[in-house]
N, C-alpha and C. Protein backbone atom coordinates (compact mmCIF):
# COMPACT_ATOMS: atom_id res chain seq x y z
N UNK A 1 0.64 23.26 2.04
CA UNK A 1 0.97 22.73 3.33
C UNK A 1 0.91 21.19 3.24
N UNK A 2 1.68 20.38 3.92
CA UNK A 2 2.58 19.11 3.77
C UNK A 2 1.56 18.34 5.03
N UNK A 3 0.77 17.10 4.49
CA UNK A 3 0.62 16.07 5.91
C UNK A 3 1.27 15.39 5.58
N UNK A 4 2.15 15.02 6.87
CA UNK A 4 3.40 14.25 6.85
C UNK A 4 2.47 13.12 7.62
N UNK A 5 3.00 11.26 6.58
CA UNK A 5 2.40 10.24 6.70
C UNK A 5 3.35 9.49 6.89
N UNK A 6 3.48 8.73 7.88
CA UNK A 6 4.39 7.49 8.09
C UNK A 6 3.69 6.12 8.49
N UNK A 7 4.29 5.18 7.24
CA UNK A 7 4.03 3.70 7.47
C UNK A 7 4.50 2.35 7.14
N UNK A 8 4.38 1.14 7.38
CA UNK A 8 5.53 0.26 7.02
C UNK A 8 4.48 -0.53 6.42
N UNK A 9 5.35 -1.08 5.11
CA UNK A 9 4.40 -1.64 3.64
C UNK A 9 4.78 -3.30 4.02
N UNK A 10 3.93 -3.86 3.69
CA UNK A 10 4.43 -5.45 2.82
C UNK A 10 4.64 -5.90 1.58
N UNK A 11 5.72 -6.30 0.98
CA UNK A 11 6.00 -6.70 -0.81
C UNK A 11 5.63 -7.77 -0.38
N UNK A 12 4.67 -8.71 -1.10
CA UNK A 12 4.50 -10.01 -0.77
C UNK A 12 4.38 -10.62 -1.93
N UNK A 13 4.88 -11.32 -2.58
CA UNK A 13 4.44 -11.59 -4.32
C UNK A 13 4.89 -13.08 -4.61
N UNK A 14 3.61 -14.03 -5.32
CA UNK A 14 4.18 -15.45 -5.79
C UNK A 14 3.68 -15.34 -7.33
N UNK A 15 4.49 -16.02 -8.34
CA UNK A 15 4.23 -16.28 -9.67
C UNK A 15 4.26 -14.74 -10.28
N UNK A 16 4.95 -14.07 -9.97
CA UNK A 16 4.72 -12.78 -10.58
C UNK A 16 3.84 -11.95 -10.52
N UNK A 17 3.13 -12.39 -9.83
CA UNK A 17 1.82 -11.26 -9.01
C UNK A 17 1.99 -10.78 -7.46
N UNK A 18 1.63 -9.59 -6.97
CA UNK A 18 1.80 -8.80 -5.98
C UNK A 18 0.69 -8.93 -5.61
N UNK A 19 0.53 -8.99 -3.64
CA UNK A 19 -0.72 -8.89 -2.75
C UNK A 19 -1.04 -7.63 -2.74
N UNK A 20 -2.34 -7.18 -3.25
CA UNK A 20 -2.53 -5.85 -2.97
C UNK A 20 -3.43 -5.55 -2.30
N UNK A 21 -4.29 -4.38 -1.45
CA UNK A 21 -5.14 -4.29 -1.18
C UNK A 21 -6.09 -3.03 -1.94
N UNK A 22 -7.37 -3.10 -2.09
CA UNK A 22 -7.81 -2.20 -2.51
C UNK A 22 -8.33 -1.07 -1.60
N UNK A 23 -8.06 0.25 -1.90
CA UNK A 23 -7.94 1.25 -0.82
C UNK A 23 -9.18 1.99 -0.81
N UNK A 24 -9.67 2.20 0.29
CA UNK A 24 -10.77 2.68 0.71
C UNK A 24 -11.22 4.15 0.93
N UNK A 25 -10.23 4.59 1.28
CA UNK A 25 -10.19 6.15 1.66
C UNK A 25 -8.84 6.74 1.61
N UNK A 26 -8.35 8.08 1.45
CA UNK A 26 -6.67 8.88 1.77
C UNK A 26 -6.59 9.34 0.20
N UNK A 27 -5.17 9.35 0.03
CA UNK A 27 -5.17 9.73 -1.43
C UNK A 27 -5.24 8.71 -2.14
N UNK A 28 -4.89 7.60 -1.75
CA UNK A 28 -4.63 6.52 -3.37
C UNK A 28 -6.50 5.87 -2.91
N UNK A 29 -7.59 6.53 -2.48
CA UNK A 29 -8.67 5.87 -3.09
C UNK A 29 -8.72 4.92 -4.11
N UNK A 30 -9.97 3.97 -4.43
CA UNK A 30 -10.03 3.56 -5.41
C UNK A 30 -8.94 3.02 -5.99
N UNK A 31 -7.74 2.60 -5.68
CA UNK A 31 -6.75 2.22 -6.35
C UNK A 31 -6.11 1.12 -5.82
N UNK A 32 -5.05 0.62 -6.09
CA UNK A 32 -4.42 -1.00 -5.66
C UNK A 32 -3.02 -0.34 -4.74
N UNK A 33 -3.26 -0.64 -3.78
CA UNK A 33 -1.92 -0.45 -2.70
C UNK A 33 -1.47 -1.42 -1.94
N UNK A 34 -0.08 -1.68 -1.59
CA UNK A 34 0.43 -2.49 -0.20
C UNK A 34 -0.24 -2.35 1.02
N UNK A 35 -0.59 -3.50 1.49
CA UNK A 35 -0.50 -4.17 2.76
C UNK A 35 -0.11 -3.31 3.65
N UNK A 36 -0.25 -2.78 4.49
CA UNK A 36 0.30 -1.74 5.30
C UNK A 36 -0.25 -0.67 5.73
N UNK A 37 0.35 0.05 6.91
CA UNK A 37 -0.49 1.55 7.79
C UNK A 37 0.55 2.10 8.54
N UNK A 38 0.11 2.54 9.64
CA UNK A 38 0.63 3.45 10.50
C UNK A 38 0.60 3.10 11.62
N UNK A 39 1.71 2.73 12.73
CA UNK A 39 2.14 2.50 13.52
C UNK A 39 1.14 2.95 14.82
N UNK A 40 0.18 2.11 15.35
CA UNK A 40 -0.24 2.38 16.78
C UNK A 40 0.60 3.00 17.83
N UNK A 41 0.45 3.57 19.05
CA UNK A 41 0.91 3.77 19.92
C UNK A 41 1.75 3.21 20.59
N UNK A 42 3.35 3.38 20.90
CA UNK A 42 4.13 1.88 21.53
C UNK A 42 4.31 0.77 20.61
N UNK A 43 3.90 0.89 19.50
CA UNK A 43 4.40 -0.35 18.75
C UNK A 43 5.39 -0.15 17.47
N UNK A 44 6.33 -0.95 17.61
CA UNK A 44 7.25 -1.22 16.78
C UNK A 44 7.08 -1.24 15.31
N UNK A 45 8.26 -1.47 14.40
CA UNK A 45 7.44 -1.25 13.08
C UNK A 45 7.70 -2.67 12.48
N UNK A 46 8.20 -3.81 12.97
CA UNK A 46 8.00 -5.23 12.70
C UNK A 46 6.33 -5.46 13.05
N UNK A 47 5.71 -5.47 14.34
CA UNK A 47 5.05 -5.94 14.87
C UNK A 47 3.84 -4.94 14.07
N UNK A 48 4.15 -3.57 13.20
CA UNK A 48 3.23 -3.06 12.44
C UNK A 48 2.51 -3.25 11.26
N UNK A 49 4.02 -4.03 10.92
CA UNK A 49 3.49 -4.40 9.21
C UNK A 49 3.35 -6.18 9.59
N UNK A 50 3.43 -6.62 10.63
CA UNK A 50 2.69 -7.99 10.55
C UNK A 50 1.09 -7.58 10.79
N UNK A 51 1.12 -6.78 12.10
CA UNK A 51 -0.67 -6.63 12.36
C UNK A 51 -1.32 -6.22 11.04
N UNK A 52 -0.63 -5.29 10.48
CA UNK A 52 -1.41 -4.57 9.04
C UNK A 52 -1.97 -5.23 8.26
N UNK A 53 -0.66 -6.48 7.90
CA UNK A 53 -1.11 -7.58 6.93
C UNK A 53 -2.39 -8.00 7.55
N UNK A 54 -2.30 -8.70 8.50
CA UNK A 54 -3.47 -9.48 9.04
C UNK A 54 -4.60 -8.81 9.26
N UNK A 55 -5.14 -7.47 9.57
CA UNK A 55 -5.70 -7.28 9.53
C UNK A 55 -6.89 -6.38 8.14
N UNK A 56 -5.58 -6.26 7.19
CA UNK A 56 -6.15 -5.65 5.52
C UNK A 56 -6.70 -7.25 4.47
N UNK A 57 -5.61 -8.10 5.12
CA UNK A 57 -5.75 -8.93 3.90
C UNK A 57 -6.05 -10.86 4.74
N UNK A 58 -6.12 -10.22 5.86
CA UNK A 58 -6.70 -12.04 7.38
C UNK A 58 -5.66 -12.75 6.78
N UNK A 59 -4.33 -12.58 6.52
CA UNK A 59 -3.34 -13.51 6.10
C UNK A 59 -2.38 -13.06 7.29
N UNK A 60 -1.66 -14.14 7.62
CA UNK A 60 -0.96 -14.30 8.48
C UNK A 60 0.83 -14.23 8.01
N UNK A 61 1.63 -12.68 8.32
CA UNK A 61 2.58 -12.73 7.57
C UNK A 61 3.87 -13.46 8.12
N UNK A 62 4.78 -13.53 7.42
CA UNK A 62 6.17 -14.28 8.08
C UNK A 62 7.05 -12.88 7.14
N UNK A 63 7.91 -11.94 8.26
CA UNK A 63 8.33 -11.17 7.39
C UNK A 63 9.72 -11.10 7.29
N UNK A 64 10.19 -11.55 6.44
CA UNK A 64 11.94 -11.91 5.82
C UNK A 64 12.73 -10.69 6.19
N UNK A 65 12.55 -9.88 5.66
CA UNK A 65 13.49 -8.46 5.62
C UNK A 65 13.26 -7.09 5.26
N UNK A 66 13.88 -6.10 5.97
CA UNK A 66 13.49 -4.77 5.42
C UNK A 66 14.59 -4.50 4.33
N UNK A 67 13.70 -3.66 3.45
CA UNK A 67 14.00 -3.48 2.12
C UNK A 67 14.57 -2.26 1.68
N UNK A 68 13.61 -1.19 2.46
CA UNK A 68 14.30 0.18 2.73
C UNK A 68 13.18 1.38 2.94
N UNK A 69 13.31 2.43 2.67
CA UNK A 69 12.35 3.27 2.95
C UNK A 69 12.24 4.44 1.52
N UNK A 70 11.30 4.73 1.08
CA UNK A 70 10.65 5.50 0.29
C UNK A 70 10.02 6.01 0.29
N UNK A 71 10.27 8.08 0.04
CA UNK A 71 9.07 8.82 0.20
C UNK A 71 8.81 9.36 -1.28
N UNK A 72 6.66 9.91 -0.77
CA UNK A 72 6.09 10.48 -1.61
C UNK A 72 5.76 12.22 -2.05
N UNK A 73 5.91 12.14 -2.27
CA UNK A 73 5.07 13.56 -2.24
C UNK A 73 4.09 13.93 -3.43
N UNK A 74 2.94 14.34 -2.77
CA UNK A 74 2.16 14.55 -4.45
C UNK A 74 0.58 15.46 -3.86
N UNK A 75 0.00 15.61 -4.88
CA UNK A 75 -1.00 16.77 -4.25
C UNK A 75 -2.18 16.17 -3.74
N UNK A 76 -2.60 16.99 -2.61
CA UNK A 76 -3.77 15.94 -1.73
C UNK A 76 -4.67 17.14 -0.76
N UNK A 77 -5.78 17.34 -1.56
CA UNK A 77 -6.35 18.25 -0.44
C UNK A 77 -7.07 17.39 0.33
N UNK A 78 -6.89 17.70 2.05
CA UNK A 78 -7.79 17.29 2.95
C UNK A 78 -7.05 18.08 3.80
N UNK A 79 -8.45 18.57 4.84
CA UNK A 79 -8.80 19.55 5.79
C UNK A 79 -8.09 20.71 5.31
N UNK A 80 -6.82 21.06 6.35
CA UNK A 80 -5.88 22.01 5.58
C UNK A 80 -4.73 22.48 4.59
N UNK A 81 -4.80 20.87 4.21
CA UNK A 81 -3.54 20.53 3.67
C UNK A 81 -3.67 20.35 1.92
N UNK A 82 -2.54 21.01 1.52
CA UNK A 82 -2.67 20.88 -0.15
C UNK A 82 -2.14 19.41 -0.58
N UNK A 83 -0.87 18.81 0.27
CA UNK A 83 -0.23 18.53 -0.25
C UNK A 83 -0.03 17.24 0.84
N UNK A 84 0.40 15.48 0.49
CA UNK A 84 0.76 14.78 1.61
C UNK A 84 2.40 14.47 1.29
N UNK A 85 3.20 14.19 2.33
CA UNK A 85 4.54 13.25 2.26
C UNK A 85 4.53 12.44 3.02
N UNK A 86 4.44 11.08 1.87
CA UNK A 86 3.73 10.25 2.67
C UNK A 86 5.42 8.88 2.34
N UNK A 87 6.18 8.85 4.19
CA UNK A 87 7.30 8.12 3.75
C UNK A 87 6.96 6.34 3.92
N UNK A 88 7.62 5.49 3.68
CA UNK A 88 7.01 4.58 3.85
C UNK A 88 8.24 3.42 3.99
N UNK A 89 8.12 2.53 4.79
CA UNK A 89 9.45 1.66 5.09
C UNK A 89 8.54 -0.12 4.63
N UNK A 90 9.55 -0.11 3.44
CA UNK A 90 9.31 -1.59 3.27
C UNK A 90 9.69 -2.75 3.44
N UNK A 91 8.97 -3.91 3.37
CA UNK A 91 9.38 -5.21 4.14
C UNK A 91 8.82 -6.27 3.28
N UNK A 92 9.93 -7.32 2.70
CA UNK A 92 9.47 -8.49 2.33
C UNK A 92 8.85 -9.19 3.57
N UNK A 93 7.81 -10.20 2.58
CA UNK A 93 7.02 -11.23 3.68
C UNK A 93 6.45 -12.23 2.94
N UNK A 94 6.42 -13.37 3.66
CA UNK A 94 5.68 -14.54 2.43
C UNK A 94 4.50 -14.59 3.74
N UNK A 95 3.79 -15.00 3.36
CA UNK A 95 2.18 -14.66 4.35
C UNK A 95 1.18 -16.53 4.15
N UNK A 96 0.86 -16.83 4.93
CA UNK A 96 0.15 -18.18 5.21
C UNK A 96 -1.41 -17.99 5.39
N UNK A 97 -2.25 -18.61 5.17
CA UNK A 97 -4.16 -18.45 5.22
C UNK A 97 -4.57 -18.22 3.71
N UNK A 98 -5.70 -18.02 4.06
CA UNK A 98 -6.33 -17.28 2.92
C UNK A 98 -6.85 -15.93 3.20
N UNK A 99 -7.08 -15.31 2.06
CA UNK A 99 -7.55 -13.92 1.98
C UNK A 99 -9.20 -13.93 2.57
N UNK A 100 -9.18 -12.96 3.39
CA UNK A 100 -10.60 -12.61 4.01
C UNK A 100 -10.51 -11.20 3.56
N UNK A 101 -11.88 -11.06 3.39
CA UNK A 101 -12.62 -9.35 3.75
C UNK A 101 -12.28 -8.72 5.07
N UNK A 102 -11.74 -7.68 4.75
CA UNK A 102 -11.42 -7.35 6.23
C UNK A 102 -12.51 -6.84 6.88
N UNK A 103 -12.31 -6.83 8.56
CA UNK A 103 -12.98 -6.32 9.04
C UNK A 103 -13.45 -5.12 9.03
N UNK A 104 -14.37 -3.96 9.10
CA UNK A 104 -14.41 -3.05 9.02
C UNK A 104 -14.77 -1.84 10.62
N UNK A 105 -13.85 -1.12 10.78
CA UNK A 105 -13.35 -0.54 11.91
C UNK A 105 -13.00 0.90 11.53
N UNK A 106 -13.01 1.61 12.37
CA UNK A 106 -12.67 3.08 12.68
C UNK A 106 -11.31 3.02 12.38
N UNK A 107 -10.61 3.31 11.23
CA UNK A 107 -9.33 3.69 10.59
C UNK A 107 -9.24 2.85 9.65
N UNK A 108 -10.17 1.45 9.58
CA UNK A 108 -9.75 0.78 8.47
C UNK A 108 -9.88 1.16 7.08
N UNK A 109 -9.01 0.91 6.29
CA UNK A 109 -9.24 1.65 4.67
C UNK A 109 -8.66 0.70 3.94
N UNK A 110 -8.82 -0.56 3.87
CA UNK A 110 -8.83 -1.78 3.17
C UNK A 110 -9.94 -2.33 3.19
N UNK A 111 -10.43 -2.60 1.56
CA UNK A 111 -11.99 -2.90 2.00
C UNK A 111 -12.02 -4.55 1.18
N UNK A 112 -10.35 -4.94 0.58
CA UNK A 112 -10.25 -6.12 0.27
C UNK A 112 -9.26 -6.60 -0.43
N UNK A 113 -8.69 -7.87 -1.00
CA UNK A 113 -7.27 -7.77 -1.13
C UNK A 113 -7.26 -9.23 -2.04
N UNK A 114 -6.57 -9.04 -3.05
CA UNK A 114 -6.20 -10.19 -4.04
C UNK A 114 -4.92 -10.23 -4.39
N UNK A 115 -4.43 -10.99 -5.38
CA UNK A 115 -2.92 -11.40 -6.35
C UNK A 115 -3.37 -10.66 -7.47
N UNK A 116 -2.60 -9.69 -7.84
CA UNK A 116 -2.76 -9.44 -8.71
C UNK A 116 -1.32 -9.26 -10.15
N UNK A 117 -1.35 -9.70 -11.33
CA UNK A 117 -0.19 -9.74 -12.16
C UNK A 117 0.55 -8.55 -11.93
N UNK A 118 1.91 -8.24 -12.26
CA UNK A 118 2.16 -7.39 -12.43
C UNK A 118 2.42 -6.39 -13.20
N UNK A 119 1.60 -7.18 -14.20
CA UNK A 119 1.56 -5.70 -15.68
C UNK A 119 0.02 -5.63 -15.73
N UNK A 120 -0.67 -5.65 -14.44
CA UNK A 120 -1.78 -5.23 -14.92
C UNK A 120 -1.80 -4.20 -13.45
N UNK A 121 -0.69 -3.81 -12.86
CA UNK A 121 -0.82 -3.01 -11.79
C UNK A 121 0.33 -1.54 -12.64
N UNK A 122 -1.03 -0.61 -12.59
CA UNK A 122 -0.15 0.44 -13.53
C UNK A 122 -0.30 2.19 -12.80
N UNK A 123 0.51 2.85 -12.59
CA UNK A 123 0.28 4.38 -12.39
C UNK A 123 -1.07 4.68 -12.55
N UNK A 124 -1.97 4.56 -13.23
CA UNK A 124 -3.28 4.41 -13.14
C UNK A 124 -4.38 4.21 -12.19
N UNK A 125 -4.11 2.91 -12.20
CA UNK A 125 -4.60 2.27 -11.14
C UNK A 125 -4.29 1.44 -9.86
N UNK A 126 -2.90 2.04 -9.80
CA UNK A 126 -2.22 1.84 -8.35
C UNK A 126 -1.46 3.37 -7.29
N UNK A 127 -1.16 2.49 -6.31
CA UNK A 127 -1.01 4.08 -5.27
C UNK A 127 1.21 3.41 -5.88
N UNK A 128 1.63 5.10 -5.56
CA UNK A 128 2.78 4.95 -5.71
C UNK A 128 3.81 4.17 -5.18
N UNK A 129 3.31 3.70 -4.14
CA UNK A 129 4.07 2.40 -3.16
C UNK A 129 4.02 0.84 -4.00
N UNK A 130 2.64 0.55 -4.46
CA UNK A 130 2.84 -0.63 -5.40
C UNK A 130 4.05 -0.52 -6.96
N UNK A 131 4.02 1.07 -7.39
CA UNK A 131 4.81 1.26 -8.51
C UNK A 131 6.23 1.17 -8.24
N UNK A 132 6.89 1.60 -7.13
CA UNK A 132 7.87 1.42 -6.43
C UNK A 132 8.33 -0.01 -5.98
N UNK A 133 7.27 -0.62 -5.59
CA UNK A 133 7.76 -2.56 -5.24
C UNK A 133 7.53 -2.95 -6.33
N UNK A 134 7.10 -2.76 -7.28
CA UNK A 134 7.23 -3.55 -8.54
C UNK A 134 8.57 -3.16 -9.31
N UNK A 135 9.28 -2.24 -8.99
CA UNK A 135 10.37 -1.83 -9.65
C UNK A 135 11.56 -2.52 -9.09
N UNK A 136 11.22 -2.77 -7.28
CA UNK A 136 11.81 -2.90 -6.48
C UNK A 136 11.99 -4.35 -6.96
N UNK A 137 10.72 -5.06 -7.45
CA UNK A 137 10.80 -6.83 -7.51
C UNK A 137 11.56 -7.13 -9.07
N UNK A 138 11.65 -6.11 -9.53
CA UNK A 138 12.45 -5.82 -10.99
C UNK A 138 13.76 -5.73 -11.05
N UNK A 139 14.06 -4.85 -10.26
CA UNK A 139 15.62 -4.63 -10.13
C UNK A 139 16.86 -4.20 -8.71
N UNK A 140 15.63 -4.47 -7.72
CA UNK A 140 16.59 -4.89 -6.37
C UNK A 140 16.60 -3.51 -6.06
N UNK A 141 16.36 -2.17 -6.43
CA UNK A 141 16.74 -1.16 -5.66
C UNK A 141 15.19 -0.18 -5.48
N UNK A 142 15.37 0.87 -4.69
CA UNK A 142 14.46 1.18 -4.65
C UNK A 142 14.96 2.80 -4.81
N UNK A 143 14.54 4.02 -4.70
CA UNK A 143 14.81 5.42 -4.75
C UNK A 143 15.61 6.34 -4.09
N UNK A 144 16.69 6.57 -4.14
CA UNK A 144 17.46 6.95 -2.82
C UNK A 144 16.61 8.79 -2.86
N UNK A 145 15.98 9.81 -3.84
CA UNK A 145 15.54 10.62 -3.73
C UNK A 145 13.95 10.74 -3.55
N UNK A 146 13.40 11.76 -3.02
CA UNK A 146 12.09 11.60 -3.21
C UNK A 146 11.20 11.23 -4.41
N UNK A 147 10.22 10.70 -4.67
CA UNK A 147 9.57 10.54 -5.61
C UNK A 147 8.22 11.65 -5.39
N UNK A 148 8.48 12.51 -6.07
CA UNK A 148 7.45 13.37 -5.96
C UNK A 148 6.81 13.08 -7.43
N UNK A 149 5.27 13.53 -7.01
CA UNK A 149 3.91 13.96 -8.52
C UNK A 149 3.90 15.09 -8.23
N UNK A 150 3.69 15.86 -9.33
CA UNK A 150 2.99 17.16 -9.38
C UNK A 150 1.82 17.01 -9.88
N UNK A 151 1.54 15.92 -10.43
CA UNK A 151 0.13 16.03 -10.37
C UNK A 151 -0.36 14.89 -9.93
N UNK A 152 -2.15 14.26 -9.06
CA UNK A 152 -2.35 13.41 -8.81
C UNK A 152 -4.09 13.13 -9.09
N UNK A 153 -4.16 12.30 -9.35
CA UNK A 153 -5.70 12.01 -9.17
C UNK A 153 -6.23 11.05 -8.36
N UNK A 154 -7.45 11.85 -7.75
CA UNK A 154 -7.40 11.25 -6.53
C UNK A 154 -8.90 10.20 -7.32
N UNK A 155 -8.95 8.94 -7.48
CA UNK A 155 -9.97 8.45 -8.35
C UNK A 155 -11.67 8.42 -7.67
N UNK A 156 -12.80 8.86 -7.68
CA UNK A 156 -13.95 9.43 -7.61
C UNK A 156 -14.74 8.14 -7.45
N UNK A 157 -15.87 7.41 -7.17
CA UNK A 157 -16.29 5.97 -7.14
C UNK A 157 -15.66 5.10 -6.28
N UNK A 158 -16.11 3.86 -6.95
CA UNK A 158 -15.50 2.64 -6.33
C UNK A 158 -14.52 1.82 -7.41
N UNK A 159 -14.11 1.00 -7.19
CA UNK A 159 -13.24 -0.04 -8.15
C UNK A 159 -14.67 -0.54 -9.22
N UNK A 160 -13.84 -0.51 -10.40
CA UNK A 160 -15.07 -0.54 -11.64
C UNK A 160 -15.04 -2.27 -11.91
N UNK A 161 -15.97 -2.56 -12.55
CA UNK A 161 -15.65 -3.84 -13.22
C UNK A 161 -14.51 -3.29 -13.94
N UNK A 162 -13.88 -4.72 -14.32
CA UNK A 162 -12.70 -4.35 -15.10
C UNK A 162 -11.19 -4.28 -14.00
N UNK A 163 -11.56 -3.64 -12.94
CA UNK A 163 -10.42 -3.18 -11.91
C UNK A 163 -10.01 -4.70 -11.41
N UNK A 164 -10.96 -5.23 -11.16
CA UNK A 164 -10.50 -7.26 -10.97
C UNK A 164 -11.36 -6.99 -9.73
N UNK A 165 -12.09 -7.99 -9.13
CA UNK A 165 -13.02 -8.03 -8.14
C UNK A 165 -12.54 -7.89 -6.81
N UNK A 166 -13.05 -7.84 -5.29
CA UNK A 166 -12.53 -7.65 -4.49
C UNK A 166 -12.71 -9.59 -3.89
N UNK A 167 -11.34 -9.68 -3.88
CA UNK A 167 -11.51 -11.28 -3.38
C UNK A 167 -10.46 -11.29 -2.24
């Protein structure tokens, strides 16, 4: 059984490194993901992926353009569900401030957010949305079919030394 997830991402990237945040809870735990969530009540999906930014990564976004939309599918037990499809609509943005710790709140699951290169962001140790904008910052297109896993790991702990610090 399928939880169906909808949310709008930020690609934000200078010098060849991508803004990521490190994820707190869902399936991509423990791992490096986009800027981004799920649409509050009544709100638009411009005005979603600016609040998101600002509130995962206290940077203030300016967002250029949508890029397109890309879904997941891959295995995820929680409550009743085996399985999530999780679609996701992306958006360039160049973003102003500095990086803060985010606040921590009832839904928040960003627990902090850096630059990170982009060959050190790998299937490994990123959620499938960063593997997708890095392809995307590679070669301009993004997936016109689903991107499904059949298999997934959901990673156990926290970010290790080694993972790059939470800054």
């Amino acid at each position: 059984m399928y939880h169906r997830a909808f949310g709008v991402y930020a690609v934000i990237h200078k010098e060849n490194k991508l803004l990521v945040i490190h994820k707190g809870r869902g399936p991509y735990i423990n791992r490096f993901d986009l800027p981004g969530g799920s649409l509050e009540s009544g709100e638009g999906l411009l005005d979603a992926v600016i609040r998101e930014v600002k509130e995962e990564t206290g940077l203030t976004a300016s967002v250029k353009k949508q890029i397109g939309a890309v879904d997941f599918k891959l295995p995820w037990q929680w409550k009743d569900f085996t399985h999530v499809h999780h679609t996701a609509v992306f958006y360039t943005a160049e973003v102003n401030g500095e990086i803060q710790i985010p606040e921590q709140f009832a839904g928040q699951d960003a627990l902090g957010a850096e630059w990170m290169p982009f060959e050190k962001l790998l299937a490994a140790n990123s959620s499938p949305l960063v593997i997708q904008a890095i392809k995307w910052l590679l070669s301009s297109e993004v997936p016109l079919e689903t991107v499904v896993y059949s298999e997934w790991e959901i990673k156990e702990g926290s970010f290790q030394e080694g993972d790059q610090g939470i800054r």
